[in-house]
N, C-alpha and C. Protein backbone atom coordinates (compact mmCIF):
# COMPACT_ATOMS: atom_id res chain seq x y z
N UNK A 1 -129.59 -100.35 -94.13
CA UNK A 1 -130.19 -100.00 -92.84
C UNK A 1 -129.18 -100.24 -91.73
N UNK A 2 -129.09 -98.98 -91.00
CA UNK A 2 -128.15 -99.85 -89.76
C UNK A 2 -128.83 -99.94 -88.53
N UNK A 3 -128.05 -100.63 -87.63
CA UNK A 3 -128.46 -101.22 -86.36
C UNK A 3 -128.93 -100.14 -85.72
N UNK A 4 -130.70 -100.56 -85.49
CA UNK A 4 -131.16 -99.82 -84.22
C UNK A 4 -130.60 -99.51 -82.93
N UNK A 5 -130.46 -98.20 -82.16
CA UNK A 5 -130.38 -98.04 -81.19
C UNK A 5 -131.17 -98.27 -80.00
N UNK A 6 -131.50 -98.88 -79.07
CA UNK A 6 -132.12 -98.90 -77.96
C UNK A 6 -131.86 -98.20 -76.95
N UNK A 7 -132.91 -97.27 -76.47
CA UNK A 7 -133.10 -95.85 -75.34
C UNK A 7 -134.08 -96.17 -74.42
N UNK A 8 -134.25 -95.71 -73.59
CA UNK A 8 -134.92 -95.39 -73.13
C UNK A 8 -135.27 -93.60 -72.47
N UNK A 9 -136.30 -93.49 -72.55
CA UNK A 9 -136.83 -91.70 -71.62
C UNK A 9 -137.85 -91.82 -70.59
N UNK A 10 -137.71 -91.18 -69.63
CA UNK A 10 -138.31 -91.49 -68.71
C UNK A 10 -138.89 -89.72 -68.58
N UNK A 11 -139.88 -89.68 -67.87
CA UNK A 11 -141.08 -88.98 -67.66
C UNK A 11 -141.51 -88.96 -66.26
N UNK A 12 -140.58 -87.96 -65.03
CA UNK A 12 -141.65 -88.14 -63.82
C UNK A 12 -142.34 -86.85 -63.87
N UNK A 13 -143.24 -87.19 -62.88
CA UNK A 13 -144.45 -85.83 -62.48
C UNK A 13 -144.06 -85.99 -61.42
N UNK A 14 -144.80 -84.75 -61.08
CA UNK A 14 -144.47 -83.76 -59.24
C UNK A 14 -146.12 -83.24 -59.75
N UNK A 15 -147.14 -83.94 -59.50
CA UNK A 15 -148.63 -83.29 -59.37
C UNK A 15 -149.05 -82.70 -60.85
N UNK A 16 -148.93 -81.86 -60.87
CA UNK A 16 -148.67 -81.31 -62.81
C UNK A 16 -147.43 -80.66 -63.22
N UNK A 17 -146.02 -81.04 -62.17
CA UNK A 17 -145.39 -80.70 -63.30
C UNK A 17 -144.40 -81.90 -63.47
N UNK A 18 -143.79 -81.59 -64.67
CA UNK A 18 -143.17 -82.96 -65.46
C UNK A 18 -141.07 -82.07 -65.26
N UNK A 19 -140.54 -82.94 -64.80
CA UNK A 19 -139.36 -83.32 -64.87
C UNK A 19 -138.62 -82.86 -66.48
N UNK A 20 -138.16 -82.35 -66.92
CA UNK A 20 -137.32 -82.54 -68.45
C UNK A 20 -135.91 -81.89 -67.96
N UNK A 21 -134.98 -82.27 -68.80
CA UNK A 21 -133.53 -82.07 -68.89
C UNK A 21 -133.48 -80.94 -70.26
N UNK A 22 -132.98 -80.02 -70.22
CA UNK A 22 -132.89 -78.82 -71.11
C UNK A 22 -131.19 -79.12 -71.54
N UNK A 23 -130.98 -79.67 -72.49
CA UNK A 23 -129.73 -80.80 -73.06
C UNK A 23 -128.48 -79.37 -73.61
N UNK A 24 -127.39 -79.30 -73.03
CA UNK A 24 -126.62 -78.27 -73.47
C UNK A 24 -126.38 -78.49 -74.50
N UNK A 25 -124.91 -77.65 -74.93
CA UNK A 25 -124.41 -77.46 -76.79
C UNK A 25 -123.68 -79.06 -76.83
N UNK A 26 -123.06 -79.32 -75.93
CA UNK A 26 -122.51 -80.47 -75.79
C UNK A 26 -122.45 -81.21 -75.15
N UNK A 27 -122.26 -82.61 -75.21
CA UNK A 27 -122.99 -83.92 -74.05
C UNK A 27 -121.61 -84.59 -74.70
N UNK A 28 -120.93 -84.97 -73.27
CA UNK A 28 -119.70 -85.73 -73.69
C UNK A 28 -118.67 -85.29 -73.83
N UNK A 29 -118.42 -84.08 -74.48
CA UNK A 29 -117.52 -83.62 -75.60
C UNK A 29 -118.00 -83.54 -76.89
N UNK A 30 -119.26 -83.90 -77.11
CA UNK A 30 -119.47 -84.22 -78.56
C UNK A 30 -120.48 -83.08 -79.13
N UNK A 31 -120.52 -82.48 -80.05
CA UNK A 31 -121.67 -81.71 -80.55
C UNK A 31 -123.09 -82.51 -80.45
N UNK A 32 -123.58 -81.73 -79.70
CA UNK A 32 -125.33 -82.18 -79.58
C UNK A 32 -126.54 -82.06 -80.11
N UNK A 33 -127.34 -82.38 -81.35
CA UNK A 33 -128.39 -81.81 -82.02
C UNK A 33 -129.79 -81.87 -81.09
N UNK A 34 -129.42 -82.22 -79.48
CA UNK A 34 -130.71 -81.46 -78.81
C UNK A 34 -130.60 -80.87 -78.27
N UNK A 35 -128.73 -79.84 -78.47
CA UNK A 35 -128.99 -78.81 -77.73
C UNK A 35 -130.16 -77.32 -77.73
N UNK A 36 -130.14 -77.05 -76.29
CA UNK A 36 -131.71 -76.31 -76.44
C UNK A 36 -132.67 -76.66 -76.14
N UNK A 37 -133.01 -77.99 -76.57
CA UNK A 37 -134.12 -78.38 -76.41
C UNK A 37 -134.55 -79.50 -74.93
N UNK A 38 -135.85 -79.47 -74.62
CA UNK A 38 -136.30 -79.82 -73.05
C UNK A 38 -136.70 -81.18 -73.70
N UNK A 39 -136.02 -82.40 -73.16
CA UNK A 39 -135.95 -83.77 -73.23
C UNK A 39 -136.50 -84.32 -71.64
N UNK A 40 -137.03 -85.78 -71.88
CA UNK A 40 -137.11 -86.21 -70.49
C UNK A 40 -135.73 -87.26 -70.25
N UNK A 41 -135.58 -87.48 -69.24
CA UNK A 41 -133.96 -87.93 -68.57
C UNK A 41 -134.01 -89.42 -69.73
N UNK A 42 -133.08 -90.10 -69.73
CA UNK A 42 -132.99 -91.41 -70.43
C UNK A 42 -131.26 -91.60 -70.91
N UNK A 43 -131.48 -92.85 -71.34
CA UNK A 43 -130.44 -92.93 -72.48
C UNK A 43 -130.32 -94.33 -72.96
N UNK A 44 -128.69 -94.80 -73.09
CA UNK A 44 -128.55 -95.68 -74.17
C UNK A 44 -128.94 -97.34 -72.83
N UNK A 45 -129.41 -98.20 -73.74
CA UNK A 45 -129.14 -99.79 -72.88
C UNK A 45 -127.94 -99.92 -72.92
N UNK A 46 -127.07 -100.76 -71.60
CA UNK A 46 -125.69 -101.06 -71.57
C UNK A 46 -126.04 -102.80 -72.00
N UNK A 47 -125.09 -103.34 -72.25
CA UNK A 47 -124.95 -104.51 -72.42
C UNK A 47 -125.58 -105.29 -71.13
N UNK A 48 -126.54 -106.25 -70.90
CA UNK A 48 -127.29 -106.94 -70.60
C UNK A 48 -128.12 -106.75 -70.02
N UNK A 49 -128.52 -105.69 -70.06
CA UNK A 49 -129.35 -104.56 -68.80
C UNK A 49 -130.57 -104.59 -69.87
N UNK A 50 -131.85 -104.74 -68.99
CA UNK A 50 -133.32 -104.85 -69.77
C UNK A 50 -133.57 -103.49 -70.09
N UNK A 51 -134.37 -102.32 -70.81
CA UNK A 51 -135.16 -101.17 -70.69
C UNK A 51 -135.58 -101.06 -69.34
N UNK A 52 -136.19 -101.66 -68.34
CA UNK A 52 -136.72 -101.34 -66.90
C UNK A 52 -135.32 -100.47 -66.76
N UNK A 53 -134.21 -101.63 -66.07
CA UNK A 53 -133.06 -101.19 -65.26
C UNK A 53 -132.65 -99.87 -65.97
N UNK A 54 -132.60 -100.16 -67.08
CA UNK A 54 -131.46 -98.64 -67.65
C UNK A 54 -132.56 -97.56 -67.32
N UNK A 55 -133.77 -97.60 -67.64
CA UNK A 55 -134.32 -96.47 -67.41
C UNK A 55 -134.30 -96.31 -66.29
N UNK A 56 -133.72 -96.91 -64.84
CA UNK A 56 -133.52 -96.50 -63.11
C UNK A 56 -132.86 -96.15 -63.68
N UNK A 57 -131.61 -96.93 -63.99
CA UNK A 57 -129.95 -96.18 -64.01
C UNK A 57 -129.74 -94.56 -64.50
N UNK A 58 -130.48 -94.68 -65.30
CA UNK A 58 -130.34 -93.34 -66.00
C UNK A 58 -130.94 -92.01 -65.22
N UNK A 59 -132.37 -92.50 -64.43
CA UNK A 59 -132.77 -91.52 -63.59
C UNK A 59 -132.14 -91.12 -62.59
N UNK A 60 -131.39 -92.12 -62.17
CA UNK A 60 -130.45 -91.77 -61.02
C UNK A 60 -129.13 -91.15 -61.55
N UNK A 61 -128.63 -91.90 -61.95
CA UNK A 61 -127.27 -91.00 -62.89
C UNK A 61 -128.21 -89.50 -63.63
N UNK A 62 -129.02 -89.35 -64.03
CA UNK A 62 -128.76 -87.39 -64.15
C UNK A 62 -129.96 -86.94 -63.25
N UNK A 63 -130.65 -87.87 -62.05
CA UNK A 63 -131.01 -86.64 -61.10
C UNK A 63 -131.08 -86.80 -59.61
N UNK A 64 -129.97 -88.21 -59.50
CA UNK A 64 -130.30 -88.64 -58.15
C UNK A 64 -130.97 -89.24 -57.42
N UNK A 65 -132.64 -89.36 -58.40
CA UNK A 65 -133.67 -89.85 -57.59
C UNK A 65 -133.36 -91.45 -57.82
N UNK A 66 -133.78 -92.05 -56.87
CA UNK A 66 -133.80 -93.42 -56.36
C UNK A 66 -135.29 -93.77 -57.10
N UNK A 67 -135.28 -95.34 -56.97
CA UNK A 67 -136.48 -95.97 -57.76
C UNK A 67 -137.40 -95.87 -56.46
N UNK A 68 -137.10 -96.23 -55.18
CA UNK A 68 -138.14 -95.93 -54.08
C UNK A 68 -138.72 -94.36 -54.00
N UNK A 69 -138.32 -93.63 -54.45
CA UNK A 69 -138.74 -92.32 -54.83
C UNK A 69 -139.67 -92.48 -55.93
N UNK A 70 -139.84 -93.16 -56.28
CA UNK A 70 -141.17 -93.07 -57.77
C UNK A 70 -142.17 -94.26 -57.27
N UNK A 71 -143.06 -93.45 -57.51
CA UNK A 71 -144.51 -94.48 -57.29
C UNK A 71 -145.22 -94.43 -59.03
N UNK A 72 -145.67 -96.13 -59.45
CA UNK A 72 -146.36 -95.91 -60.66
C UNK A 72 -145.72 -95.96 -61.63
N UNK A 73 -144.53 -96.26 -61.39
CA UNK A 73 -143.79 -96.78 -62.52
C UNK A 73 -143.64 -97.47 -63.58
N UNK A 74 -143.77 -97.20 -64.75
CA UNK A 74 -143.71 -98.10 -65.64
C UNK A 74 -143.41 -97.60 -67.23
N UNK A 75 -143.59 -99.19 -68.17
CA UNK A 75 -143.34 -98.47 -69.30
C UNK A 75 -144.58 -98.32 -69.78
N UNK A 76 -144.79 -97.04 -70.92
CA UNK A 76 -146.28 -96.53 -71.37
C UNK A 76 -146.22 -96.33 -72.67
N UNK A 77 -144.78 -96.62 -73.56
CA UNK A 77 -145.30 -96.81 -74.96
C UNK A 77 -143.65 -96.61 -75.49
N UNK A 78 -143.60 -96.54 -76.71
CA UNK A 78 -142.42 -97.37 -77.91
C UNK A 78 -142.50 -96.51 -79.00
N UNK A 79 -141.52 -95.62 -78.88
CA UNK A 79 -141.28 -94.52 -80.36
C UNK A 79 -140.20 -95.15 -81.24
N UNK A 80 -140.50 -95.28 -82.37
CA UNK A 80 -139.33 -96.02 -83.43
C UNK A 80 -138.96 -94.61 -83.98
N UNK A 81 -137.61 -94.42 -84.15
CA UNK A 81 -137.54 -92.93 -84.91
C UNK A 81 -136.99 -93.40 -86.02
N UNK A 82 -136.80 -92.89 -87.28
CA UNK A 82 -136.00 -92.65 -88.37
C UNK A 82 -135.54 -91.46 -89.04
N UNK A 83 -134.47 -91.10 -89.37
CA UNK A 83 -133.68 -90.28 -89.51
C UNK A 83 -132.94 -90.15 -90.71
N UNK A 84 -132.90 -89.60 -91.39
CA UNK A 84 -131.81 -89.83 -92.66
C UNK A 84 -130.64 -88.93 -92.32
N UNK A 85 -130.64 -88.32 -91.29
CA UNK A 85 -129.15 -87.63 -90.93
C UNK A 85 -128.63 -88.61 -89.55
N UNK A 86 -129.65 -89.26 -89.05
CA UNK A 86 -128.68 -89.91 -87.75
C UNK A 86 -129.34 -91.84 -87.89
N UNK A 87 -128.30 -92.09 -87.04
CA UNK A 87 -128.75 -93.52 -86.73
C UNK A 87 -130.05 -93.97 -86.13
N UNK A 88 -130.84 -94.21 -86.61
CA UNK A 88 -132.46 -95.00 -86.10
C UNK A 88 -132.28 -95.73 -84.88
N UNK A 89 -133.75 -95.39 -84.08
CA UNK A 89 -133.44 -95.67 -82.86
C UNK A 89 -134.63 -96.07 -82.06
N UNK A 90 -134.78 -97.41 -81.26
CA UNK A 90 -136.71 -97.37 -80.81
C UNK A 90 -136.09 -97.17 -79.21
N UNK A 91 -136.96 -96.43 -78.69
CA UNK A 91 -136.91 -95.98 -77.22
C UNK A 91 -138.17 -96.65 -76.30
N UNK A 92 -137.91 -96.94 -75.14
CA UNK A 92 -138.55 -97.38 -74.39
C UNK A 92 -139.42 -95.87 -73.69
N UNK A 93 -140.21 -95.74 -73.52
CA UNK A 93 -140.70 -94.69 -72.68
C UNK A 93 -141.22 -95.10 -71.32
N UNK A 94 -141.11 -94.50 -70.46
CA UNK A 94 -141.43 -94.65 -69.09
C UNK A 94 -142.09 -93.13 -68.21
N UNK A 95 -143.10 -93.77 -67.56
CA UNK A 95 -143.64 -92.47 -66.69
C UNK A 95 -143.73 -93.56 -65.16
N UNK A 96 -143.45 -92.19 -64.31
CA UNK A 96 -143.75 -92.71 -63.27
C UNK A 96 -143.85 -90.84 -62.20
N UNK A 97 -144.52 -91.03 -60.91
CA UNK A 97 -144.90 -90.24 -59.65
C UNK A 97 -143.73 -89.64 -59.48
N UNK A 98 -142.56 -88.74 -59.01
CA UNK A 98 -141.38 -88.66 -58.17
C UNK A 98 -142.56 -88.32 -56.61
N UNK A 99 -141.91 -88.99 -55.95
CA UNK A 99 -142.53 -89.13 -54.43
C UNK A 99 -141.64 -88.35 -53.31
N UNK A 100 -140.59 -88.10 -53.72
CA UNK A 100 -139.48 -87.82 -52.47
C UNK A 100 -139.33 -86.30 -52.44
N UNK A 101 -138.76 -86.12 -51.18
CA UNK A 101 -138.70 -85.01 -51.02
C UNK A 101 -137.95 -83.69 -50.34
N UNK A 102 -136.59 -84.44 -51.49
CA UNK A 102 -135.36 -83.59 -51.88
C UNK A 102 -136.02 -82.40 -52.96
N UNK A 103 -135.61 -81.73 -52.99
CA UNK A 103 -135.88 -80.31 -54.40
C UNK A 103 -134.65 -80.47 -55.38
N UNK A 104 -134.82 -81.33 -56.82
CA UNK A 104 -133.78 -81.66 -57.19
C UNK A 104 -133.36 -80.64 -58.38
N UNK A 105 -134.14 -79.53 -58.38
CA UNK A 105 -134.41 -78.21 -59.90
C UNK A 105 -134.10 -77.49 -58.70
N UNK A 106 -133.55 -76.40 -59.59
CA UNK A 106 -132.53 -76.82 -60.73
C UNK A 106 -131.17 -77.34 -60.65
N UNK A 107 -131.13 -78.32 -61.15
CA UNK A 107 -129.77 -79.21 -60.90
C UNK A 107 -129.35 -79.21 -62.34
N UNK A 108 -128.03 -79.75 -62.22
CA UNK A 108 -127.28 -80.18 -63.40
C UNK A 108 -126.42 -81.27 -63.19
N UNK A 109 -126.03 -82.16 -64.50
CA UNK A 109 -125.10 -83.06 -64.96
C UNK A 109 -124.66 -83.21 -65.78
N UNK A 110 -123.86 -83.66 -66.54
CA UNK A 110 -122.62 -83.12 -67.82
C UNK A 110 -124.04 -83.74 -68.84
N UNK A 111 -125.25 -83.90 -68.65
CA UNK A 111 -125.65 -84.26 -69.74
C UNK A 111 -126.81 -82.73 -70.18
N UNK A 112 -126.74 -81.55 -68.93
CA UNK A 112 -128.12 -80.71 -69.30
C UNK A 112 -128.32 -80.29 -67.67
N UNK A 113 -129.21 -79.18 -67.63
CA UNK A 113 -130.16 -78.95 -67.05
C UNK A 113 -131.26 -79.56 -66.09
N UNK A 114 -131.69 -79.95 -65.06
CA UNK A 114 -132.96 -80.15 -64.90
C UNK A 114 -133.86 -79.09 -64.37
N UNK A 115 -134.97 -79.36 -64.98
CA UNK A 115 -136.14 -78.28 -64.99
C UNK A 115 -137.17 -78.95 -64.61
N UNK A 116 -138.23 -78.27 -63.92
CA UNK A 116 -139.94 -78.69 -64.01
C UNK A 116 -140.05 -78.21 -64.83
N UNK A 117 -141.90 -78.54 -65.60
CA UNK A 117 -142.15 -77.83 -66.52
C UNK A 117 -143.79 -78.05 -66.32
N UNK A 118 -144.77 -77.38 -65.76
CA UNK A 118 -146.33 -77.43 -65.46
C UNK A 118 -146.63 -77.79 -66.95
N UNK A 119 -147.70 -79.06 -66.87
CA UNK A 119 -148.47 -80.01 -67.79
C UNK A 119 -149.22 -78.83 -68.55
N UNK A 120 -149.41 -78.02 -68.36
CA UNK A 120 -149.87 -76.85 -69.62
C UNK A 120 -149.19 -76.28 -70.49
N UNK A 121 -147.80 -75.99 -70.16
CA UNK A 121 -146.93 -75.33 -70.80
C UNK A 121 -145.88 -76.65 -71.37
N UNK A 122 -146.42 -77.70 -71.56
CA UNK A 122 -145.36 -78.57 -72.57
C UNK A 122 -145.19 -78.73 -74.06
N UNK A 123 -146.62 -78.25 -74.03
CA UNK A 123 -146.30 -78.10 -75.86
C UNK A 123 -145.70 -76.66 -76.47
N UNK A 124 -145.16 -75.87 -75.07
CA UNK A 124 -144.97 -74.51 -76.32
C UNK A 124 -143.75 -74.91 -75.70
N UNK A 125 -142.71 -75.78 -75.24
CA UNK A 125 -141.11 -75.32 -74.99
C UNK A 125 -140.73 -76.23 -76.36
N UNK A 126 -139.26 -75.70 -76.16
CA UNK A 126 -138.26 -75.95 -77.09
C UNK A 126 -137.84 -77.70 -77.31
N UNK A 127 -138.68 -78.01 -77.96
CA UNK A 127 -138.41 -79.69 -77.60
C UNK A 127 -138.51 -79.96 -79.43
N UNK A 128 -138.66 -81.48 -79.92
CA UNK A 128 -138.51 -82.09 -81.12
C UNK A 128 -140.38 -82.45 -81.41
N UNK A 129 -140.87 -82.00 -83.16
CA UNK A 129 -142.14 -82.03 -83.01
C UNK A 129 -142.66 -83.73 -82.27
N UNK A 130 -141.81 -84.57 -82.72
CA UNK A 130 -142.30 -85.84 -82.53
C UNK A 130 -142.31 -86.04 -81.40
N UNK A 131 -141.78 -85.53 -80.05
CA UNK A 131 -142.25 -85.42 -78.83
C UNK A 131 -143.29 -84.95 -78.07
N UNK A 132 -143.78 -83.95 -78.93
CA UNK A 132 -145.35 -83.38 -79.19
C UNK A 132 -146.06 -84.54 -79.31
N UNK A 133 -146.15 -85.25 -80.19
CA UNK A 133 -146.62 -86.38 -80.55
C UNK A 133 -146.63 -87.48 -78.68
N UNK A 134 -145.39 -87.58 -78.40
CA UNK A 134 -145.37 -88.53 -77.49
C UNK A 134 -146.08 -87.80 -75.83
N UNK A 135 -146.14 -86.70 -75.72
CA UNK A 135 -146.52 -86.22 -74.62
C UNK A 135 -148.09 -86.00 -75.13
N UNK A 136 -148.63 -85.94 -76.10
CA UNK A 136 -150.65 -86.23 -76.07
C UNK A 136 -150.76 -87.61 -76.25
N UNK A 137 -149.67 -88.69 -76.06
CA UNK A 137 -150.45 -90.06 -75.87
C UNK A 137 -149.88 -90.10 -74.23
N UNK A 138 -148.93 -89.93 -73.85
CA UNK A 138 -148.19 -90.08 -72.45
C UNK A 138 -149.09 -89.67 -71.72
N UNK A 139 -149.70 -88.45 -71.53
CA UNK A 139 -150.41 -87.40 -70.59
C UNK A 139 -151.48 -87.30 -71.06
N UNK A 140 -152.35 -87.98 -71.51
CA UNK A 140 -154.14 -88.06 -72.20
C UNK A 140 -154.25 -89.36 -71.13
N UNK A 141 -155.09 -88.44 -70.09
CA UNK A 141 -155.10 -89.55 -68.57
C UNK A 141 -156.41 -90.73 -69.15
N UNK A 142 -156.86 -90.46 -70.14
CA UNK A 142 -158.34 -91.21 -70.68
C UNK A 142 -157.54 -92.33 -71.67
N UNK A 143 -156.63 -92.22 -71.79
CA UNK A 143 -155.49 -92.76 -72.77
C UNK A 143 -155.24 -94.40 -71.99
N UNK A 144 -155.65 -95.73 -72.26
CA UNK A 144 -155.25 -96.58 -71.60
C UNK A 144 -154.00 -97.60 -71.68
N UNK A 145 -153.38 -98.82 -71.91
CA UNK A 145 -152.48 -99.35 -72.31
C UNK A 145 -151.10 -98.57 -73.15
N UNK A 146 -150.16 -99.47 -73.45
CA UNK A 146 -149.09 -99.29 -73.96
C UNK A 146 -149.27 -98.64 -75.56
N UNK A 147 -148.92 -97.51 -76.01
CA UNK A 147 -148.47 -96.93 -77.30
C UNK A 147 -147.68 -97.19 -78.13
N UNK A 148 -147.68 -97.69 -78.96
CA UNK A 148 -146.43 -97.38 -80.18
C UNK A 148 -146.59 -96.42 -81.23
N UNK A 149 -145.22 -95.80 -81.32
CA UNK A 149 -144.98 -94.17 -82.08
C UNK A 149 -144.07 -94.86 -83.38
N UNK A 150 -144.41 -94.39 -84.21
CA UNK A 150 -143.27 -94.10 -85.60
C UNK A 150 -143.19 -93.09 -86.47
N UNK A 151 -141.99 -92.38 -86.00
CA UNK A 151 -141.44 -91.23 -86.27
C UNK A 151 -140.92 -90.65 -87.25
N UNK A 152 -140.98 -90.42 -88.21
CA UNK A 152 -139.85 -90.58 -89.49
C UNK A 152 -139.35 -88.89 -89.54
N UNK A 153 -137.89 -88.58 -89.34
CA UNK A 153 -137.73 -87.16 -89.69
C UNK A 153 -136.40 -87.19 -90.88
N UNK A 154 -136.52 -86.10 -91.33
CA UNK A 154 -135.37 -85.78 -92.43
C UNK A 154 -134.87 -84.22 -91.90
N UNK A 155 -133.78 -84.54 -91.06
CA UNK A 155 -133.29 -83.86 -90.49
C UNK A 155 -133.47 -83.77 -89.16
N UNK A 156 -134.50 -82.00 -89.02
CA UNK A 156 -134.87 -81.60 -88.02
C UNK A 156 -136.16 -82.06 -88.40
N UNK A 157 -136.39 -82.30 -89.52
CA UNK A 157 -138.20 -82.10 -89.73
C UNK A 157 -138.80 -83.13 -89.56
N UNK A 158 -139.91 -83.09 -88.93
CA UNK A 158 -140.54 -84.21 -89.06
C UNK A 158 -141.66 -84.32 -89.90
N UNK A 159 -141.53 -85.52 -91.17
CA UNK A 159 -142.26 -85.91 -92.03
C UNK A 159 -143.45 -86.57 -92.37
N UNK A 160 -143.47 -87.81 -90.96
CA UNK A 160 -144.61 -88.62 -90.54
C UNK A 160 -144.72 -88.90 -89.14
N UNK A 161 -145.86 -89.24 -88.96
CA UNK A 161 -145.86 -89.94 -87.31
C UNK A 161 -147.55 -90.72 -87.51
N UNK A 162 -146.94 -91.95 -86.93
CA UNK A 162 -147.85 -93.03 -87.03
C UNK A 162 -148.03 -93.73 -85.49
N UNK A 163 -149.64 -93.56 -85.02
CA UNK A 163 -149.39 -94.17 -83.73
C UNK A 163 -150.22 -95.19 -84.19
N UNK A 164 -149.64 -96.74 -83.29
CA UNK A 164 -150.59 -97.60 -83.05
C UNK A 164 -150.49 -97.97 -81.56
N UNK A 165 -151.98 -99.07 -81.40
CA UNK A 165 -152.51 -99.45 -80.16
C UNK A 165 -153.50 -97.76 -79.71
């Protein structure tokens, strides 16, 4: 087994629509297996930095917005993924309001795209099934406390998904 990765993704709304990053062919320099697909902003923990902070850092590094720009912030649940083609990884998830009122779509940063995307039309874009999974516990407003997701894919596919809480 190797060492888990720690992520975080973050999730704002604008009323009904949701924020996602549409991830190019390449991030870095490196070949990307989400290129194509509509992700919410996030990424890796730096060395001593909690899940809260990185998930600011990260919103600001690919869209500018400031943490005083989000009302309602917080974390709302814990996807463990497993992979037999990539390194395993548990992510912090975060939703919060964007409040401000710069127009930050469509923008870009060497990591993708940013896009809105209206709360009706999230399950038919180009995203990973197990995110399906995380956007009907995220956005099920009857939905209370913190989630945990476990993901298991072999490959692209996804094989299981187990929620608790």
């Amino acid at each position: 087994m190797s060492d888990m990765k720690l992520t975080t993704l973050c999730y704002l709304t604008r009323g009904e629509d949701i924020l996602f990053m549409v991830k190019g062919a390449t991030s870095k320099n490196i070949a990307n297996m989400n290129a194509g697909k509509y992700l919410g902003v996030g990424g890796h923990l730096e060395e001593g930095e909690s899940a809260y902070e990185c998930a600011l850092r990260e919103i600001y590094e690919e869209t500018g917005i400031e943490s005083r720009e989000i009302k309602g912030f917080g974390l709302k649940g814990m996807a463990s993924f497993f992979n037999d083609s990539c390194d395993d990884e548990v992510m912090y998830i975060y939703k919060g309001e964007y409040t401000g009122t710069r127009e930050i779509c469509p923008g870009t940063c060497d990591e993708g795209v940013l896009t809105w995307v209206h709360r009706k039309d999230i399950q038919s874009i180009p995203t990973w099934e197990g995110d399906r999974e995380i956007f009907r516990l995220l956005f099920d407003e009857e939905r209370a406390g913190v989630f945990e997701l476990k993901l298991k894919y072999s490959g692209n596919d996804l094989v299981s998904s187990e929620t608790y809480g």
